[in-house]
PDB file of N, CA and C in Angstrom:
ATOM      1  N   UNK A   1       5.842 -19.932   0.999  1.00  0.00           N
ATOM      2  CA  UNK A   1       6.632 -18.873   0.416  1.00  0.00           C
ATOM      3  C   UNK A   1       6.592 -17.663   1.355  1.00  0.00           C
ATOM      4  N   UNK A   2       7.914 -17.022   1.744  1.00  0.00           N
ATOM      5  CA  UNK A   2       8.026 -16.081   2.632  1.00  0.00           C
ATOM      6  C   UNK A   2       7.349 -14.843   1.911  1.00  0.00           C
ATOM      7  N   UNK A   3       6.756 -14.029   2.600  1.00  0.00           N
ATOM      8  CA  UNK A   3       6.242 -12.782   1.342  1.00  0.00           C
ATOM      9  C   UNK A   3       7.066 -11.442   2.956  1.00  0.00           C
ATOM     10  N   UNK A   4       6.973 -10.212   2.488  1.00  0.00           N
ATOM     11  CA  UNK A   4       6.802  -9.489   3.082  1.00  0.00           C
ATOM     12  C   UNK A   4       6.823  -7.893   1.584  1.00  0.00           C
ATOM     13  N   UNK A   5       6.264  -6.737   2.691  1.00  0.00           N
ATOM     14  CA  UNK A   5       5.694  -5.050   2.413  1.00  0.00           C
ATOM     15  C   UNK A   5       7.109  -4.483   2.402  1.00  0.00           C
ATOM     16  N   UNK A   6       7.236  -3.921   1.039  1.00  0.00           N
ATOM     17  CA  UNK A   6       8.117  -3.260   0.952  1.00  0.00           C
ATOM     18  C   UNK A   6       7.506  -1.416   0.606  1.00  0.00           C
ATOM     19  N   UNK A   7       8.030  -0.585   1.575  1.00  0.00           N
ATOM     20  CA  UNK A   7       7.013   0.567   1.211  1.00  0.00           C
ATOM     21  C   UNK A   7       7.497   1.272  -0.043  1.00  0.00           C
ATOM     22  N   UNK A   8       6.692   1.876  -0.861  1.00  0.00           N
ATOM     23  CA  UNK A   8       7.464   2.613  -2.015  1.00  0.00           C
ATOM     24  C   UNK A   8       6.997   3.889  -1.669  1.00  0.00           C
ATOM     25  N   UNK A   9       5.594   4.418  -1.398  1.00  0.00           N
ATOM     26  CA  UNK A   9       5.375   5.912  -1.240  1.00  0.00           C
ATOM     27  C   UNK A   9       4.745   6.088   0.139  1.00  0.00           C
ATOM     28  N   UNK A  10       4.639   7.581   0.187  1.00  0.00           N
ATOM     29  CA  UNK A  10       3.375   7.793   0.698  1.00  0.00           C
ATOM     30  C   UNK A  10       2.982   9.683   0.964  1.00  0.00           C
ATOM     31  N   UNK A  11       1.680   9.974   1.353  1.00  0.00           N
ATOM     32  CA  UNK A  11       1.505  10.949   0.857  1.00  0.00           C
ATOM     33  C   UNK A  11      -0.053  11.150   1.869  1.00  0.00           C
ATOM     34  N   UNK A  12       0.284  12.846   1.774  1.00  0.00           N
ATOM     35  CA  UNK A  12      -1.389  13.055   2.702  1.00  0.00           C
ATOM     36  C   UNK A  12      -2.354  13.086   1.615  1.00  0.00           C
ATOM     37  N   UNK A  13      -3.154  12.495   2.267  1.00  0.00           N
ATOM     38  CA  UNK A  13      -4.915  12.701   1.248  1.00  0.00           C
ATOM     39  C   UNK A  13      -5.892  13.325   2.508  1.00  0.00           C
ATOM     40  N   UNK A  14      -6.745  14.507   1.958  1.00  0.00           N
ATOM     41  CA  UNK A  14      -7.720  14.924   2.484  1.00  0.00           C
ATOM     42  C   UNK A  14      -9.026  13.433   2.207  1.00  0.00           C
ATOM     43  N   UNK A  15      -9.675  12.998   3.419  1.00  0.00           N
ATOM     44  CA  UNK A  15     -10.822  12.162   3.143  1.00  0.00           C
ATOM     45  C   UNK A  15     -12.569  12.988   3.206  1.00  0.00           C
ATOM     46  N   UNK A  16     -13.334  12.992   2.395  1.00  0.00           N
ATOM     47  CA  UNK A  16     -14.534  13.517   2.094  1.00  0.00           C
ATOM     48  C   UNK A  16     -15.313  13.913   3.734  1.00  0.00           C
ATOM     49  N   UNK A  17     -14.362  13.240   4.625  1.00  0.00           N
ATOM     50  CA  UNK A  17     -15.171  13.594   6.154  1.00  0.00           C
ATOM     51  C   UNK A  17     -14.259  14.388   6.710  1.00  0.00           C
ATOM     52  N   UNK A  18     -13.627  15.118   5.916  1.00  0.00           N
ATOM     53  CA  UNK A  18     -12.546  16.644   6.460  1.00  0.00           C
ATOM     54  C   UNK A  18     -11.776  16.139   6.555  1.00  0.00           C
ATOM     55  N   UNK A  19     -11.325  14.716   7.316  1.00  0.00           N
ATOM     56  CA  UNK A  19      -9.984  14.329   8.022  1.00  0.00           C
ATOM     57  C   UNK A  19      -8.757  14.098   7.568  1.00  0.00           C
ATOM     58  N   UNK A  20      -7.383  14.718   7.885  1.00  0.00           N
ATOM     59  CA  UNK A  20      -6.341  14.581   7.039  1.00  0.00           C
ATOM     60  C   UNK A  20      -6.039  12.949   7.349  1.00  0.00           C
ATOM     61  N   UNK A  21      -5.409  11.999   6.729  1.00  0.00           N
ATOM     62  CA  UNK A  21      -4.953  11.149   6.484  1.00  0.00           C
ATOM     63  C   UNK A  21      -3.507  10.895   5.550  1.00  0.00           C
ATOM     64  N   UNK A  22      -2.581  10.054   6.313  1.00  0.00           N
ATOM     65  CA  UNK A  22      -1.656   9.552   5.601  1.00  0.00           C
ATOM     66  C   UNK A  22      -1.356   8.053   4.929  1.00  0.00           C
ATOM     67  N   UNK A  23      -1.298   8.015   3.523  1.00  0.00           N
ATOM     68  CA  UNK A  23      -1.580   6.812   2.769  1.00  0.00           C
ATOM     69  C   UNK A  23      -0.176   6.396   2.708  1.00  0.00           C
ATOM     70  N   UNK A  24      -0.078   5.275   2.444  1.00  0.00           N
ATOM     71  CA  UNK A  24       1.465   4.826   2.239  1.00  0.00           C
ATOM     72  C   UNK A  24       1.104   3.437   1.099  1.00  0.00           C
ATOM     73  N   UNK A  25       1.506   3.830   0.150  1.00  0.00           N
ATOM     74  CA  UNK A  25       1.858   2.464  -0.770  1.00  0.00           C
ATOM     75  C   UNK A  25       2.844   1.822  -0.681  1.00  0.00           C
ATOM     76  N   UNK A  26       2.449  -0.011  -0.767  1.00  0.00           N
ATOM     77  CA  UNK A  26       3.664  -0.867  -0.600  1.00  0.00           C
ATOM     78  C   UNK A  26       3.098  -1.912  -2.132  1.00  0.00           C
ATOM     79  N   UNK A  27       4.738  -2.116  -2.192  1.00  0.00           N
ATOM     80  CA  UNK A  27       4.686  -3.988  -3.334  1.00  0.00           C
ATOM     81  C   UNK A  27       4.557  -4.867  -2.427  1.00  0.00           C
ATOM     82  N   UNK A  28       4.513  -5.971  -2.812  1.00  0.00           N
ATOM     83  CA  UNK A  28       4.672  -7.229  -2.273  1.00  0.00           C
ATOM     84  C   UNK A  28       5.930  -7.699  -2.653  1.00  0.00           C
ATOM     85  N   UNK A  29       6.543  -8.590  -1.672  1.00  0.00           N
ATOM     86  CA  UNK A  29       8.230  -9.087  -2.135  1.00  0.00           C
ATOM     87  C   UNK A  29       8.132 -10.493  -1.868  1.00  0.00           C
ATOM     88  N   UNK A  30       8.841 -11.361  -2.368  1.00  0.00           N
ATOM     89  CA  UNK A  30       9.030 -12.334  -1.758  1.00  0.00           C
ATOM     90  C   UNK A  30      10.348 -12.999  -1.755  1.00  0.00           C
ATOM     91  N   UNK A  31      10.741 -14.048  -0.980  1.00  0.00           N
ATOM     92  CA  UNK A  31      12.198 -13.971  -0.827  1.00  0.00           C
ATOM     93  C   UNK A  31      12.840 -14.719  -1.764  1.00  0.00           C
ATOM     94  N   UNK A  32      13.553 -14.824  -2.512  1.00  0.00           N
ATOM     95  CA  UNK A  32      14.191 -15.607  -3.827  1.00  0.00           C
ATOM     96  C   UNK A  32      15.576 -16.631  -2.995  1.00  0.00           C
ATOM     97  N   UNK A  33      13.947 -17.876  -3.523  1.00  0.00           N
ATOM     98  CA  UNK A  33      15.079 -18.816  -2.800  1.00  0.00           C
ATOM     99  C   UNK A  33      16.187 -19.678  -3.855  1.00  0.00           C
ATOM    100  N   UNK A  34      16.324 -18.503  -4.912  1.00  0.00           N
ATOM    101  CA  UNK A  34      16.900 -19.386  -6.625  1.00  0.00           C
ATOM    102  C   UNK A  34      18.433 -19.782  -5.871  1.00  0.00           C
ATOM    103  N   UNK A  35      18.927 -18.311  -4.884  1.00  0.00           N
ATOM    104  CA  UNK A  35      20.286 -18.310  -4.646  1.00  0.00           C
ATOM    105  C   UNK A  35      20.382 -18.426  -3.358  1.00  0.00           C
ATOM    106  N   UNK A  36      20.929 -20.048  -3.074  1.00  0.00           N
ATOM    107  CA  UNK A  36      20.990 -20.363  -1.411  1.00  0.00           C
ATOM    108  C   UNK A  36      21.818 -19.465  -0.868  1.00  0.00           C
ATOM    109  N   UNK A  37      23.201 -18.383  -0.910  1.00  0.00           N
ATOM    110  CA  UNK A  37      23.801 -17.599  -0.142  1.00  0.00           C
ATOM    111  C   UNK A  37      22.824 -16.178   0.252  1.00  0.00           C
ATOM    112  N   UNK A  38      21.852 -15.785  -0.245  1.00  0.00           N
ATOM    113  CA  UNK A  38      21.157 -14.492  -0.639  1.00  0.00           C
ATOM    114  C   UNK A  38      19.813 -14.443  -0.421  1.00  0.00           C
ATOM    115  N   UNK A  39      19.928 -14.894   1.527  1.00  0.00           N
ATOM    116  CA  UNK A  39      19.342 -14.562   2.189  1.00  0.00           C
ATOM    117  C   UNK A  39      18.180 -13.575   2.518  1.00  0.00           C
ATOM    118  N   UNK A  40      18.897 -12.161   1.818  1.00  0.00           N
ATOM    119  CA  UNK A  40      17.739 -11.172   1.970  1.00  0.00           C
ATOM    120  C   UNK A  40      17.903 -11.002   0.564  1.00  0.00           C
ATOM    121  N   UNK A  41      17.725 -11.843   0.061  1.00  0.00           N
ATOM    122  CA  UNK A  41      17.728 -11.471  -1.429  1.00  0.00           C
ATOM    123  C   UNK A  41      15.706 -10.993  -1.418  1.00  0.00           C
ATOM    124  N   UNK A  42      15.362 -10.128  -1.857  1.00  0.00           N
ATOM    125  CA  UNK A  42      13.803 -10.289  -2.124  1.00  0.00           C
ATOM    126  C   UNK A  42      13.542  -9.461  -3.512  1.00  0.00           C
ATOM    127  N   UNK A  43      12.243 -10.218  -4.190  1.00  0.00           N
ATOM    128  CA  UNK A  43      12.228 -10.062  -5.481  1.00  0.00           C
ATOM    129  C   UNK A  43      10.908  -9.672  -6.054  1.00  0.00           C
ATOM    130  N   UNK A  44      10.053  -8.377  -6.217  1.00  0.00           N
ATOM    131  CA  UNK A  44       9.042  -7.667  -6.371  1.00  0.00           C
ATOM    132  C   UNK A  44       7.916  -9.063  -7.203  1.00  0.00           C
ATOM    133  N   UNK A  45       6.922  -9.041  -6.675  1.00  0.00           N
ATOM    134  CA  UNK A  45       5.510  -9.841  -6.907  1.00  0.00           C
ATOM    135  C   UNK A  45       4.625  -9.246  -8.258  1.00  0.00           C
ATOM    136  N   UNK A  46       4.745  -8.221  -8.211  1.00  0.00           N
ATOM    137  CA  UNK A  46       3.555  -7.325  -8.858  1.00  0.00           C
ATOM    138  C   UNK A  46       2.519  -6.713  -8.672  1.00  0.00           C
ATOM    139  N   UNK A  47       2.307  -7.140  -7.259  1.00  0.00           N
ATOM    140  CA  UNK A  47       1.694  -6.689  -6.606  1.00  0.00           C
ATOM    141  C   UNK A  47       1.488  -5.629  -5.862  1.00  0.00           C
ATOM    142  N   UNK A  48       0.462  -4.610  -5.556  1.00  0.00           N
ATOM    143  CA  UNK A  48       0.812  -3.452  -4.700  1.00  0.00           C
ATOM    144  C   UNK A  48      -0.170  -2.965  -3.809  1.00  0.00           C
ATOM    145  N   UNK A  49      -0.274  -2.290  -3.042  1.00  0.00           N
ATOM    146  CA  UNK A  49      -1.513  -1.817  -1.924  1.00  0.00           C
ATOM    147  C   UNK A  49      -1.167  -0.479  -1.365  1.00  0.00           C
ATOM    148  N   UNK A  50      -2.418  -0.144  -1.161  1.00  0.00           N
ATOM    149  CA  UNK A  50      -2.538   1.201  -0.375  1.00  0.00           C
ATOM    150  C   UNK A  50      -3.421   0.681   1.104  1.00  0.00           C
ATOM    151  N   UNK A  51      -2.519   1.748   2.028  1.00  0.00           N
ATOM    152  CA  UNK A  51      -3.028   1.713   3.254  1.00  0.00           C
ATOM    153  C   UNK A  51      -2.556   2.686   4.194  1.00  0.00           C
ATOM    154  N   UNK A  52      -3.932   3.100   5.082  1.00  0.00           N
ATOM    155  CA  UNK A  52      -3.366   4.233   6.137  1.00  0.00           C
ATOM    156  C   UNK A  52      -2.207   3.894   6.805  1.00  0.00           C
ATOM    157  N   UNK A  53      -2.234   4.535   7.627  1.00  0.00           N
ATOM    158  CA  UNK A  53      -0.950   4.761   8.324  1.00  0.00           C
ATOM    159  C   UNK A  53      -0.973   3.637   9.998  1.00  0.00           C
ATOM    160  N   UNK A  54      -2.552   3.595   9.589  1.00  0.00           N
ATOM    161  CA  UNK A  54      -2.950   2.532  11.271  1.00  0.00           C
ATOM    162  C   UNK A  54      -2.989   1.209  10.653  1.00  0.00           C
ATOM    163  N   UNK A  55      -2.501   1.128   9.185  1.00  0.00           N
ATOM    164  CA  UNK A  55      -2.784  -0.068   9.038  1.00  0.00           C
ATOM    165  C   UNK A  55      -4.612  -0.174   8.071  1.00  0.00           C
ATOM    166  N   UNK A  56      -5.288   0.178   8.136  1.00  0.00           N
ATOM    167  CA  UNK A  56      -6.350  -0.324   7.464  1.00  0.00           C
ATOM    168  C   UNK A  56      -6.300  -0.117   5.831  1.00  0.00           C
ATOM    169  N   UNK A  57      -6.561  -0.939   5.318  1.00  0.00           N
ATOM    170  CA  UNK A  57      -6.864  -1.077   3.666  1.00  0.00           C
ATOM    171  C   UNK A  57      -7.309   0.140   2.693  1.00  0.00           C
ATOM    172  N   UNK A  58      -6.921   0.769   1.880  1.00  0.00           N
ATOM    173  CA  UNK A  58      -7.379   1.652   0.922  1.00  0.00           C
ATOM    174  C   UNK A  58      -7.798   1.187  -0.299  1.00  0.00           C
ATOM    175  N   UNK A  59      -8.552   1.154  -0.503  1.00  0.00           N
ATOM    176  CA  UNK A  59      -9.103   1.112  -2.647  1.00  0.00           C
ATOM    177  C   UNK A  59      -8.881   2.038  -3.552  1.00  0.00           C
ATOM    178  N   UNK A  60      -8.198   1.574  -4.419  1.00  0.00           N
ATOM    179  CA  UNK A  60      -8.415   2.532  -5.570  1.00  0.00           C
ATOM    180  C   UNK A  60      -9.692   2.563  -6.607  1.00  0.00           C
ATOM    181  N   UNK A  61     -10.192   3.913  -6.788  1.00  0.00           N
ATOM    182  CA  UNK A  61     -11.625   4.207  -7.330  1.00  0.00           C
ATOM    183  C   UNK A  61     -11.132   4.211  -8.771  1.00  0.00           C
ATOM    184  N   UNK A  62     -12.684   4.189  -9.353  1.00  0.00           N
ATOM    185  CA  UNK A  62     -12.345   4.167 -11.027  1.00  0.00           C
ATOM    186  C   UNK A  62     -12.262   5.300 -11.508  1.00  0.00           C
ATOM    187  N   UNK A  63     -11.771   6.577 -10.482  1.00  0.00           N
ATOM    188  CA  UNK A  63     -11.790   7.741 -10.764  1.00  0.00           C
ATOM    189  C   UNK A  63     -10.946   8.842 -10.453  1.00  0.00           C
ATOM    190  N   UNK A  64      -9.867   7.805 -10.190  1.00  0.00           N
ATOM    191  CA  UNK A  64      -8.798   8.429  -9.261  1.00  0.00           C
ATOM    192  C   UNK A  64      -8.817   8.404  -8.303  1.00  0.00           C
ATOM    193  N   UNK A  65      -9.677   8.167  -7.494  1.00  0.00           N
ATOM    194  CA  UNK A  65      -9.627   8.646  -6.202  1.00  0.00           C
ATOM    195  C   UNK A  65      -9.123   7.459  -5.511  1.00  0.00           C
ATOM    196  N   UNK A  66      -9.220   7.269  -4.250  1.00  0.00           N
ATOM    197  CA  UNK A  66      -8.705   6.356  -3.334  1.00  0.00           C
ATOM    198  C   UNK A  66      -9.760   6.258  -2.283  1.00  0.00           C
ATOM    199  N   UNK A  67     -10.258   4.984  -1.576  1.00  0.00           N
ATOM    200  CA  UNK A  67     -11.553   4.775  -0.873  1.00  0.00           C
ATOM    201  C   UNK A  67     -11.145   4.042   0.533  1.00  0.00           C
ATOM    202  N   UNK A  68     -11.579   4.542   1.644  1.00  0.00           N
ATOM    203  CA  UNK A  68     -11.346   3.237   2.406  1.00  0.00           C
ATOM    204  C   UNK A  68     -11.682   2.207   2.807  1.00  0.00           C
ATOM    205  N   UNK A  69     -11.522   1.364   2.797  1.00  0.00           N
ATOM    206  CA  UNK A  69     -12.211  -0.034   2.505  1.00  0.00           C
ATOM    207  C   UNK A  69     -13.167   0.187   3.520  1.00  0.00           C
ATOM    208  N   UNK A  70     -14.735  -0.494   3.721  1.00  0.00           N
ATOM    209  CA  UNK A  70     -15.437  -0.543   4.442  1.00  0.00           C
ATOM    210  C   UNK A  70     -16.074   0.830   5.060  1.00  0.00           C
ATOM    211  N   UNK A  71     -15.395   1.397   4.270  1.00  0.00           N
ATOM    212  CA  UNK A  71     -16.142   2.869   5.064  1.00  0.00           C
ATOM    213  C   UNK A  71     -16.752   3.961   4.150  1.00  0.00           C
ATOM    214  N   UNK A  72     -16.206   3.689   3.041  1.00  0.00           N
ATOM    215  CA  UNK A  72     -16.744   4.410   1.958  1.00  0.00           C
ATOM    216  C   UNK A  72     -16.603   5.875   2.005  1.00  0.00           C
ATOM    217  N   UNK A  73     -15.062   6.083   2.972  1.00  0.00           N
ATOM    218  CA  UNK A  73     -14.691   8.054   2.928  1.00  0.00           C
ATOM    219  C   UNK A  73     -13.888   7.650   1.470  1.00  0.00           C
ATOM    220  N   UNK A  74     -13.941   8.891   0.920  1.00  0.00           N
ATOM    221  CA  UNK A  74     -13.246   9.075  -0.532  1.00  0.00           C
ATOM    222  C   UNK A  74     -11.923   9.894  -0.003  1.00  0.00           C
ATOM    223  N   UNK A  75     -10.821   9.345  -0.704  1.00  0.00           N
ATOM    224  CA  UNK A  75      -9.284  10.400  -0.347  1.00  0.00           C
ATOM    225  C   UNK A  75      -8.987  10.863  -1.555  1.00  0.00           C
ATOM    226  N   UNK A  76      -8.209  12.347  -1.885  1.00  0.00           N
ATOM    227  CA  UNK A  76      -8.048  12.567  -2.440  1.00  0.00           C
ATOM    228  C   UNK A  76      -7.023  13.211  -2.176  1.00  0.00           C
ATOM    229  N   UNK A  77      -5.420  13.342  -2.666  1.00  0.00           N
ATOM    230  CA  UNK A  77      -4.101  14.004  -2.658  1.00  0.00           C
ATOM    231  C   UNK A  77      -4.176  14.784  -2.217  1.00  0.00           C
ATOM    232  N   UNK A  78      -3.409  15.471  -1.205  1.00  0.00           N
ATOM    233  CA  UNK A  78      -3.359  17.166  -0.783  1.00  0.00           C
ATOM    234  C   UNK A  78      -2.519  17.634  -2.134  1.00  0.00           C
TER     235      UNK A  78
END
């Protein structure tokens, strides 16, 4: 199954080590093969993710906040 990132937001977060950062949320899509003419037809998963801007993984905390994976800086919205 073809999948691809469709972006919906994104937004600066200050991270707990001063550094500004830009987050960008995406869904997941995948391509709907119901209708053979409709090619780029693509059709939302339910799925969704946060991630910097270089690409590395974000978490969402049980507290609002937003984490980066493996590193444990906390982001929080400008």
């Amino acid at each position: 199954m073809e999948r691809k990132l469709h972006l919906l937001e994104s937004f600066t977060a200050r991270g707990s080590d001063g550094r500004t950062y830009k987050v960008c949320g995406y869904e997941h899509l995948v391509r709907d093969i119901s209708l053979p003419d409709a090619y780029d037809r693509w059709e939302p998963t339910g799925l969704a993710e946060y991630r910097l801007e270089d690409g590395r993984l974000v978490e969402p905390a049980g507290d609002g906040a937003l984490r980066i994976a493996r590193t444990g800086v906390e982001l929080r919205p400008c």
